[in-house]
Protein backbone atom coordinates (compact mmCIF):
# COMPACT_ATOMS: atom_id res chain seq x y z
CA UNK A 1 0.00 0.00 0.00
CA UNK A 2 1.18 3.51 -0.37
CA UNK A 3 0.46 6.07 1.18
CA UNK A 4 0.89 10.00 0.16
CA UNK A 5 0.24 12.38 2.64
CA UNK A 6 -0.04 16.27 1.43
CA UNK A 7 -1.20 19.36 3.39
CA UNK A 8 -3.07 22.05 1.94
CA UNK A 9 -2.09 25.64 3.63
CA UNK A 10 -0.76 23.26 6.50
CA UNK A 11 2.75 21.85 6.94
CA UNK A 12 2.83 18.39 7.39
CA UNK A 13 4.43 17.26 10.07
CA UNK A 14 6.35 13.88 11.64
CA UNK A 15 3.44 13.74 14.34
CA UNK A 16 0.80 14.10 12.19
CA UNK A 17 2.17 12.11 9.38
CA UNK A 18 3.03 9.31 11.84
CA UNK A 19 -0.56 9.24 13.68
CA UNK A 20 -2.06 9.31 9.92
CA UNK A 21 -0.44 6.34 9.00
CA UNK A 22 -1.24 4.44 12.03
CA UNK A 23 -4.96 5.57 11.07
CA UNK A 24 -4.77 4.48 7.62
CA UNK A 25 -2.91 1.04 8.34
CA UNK A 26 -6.03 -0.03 10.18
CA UNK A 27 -8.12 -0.21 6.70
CA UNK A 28 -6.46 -3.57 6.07
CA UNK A 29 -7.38 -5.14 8.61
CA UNK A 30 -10.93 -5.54 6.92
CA UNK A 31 -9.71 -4.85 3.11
CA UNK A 32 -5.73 -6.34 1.87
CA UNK A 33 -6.13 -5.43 -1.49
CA UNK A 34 -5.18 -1.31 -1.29
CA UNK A 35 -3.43 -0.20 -4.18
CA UNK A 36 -2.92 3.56 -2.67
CA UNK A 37 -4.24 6.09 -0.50
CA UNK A 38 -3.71 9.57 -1.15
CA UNK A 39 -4.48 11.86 2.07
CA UNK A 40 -4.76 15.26 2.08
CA UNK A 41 -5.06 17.96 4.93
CA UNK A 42 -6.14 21.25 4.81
CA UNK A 43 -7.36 24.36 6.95
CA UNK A 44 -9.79 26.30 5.95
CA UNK A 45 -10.84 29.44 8.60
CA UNK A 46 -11.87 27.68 11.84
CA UNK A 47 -12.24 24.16 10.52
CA UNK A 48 -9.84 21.27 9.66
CA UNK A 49 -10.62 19.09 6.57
CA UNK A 50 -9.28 15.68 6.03
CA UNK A 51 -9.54 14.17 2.66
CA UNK A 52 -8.72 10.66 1.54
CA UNK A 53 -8.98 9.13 -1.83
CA UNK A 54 -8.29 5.18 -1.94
CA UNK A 55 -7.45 3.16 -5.03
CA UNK A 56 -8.88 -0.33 -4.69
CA UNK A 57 -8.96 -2.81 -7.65
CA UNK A 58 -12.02 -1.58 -9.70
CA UNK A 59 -13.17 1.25 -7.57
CA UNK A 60 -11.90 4.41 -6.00
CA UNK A 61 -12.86 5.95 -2.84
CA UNK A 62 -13.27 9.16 -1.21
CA UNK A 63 -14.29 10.22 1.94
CA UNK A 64 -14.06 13.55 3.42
CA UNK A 65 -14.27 14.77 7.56
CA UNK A 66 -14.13 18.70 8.74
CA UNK A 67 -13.85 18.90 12.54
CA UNK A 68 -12.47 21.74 14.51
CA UNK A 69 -9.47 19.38 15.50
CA UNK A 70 -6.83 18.09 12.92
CA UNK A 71 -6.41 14.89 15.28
CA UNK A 72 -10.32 14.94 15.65
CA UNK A 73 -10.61 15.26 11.10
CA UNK A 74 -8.31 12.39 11.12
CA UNK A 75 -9.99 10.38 13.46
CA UNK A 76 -13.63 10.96 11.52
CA UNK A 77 -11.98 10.57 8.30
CA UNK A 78 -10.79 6.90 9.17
CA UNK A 79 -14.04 5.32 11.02
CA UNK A 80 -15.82 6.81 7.78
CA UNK A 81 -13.09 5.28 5.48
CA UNK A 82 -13.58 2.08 7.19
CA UNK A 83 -17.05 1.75 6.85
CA UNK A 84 -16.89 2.36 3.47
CA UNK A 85 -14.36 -0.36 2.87
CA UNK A 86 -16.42 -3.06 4.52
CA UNK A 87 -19.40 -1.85 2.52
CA UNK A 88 -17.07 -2.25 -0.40
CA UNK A 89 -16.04 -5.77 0.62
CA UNK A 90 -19.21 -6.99 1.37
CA UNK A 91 -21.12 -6.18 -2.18
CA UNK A 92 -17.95 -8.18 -3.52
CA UNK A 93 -18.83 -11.06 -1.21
CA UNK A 94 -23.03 -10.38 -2.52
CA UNK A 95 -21.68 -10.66 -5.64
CA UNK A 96 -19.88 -14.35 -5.68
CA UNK A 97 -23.06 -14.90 -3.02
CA UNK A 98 -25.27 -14.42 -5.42
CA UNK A 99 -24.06 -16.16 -8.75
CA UNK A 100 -24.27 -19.54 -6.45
CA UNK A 101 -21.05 -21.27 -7.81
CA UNK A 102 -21.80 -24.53 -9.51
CA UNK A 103 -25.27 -25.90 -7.30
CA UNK A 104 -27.30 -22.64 -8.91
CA UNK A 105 -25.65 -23.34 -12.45
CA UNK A 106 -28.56 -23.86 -14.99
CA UNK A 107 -28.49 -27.07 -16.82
CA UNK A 108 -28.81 -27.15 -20.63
């Protein structure tokens, strides 16, 4: 997996790069197959966005989070990054699910 990390009118840096990589390490728990993740972090007047785009074999993802805490945007960013990689993983499990394998297979 890699993992780019860019700040938008915000330097990035060790600590937050460090804690977003610990976030983002948790999405494969539930999904191996992450090509990339591109996260960006930004400030815009009183609020901190977090943005994430994810690159998974034959669909991309992204999820956005403002909070008025960077840590907090991070935090919000990955349970909503989570979620939608087990949503992800489970209409690719409904899929093989629903074909049946070879007891559904119609006979000719």
């Amino acid at each position: 997996m890699n993992l780019i990390v860019t700040g938008h009118h915000l330097e990035i840096t060790p600590a937050i790069r460090s804690y977003v990589e610990g976030r983002v390490k948790r999405i494969t728990h539930h999904f191996d197959h992450v090509i990339d993740v591109a996260v960006t972090l930004g400030v815009e007047k009183l609020n901190h966005k977090a943005e994430a785009q994810v690159h998974l074999p034959g669909k991309d993802i992204h999820v956005e989070a403002i909070e008025p805490d960077m840590y907090a945007a991070i935090d919000a960013l990955e349970e909503k990054l989570d979620r939608q990689i087990v949503k992800h993983k489970e209409k690719l499990g409904a899929v093989h699910r629903d074909e049946g394998g070879i007891k559904r297979a119609s006979v000719d």
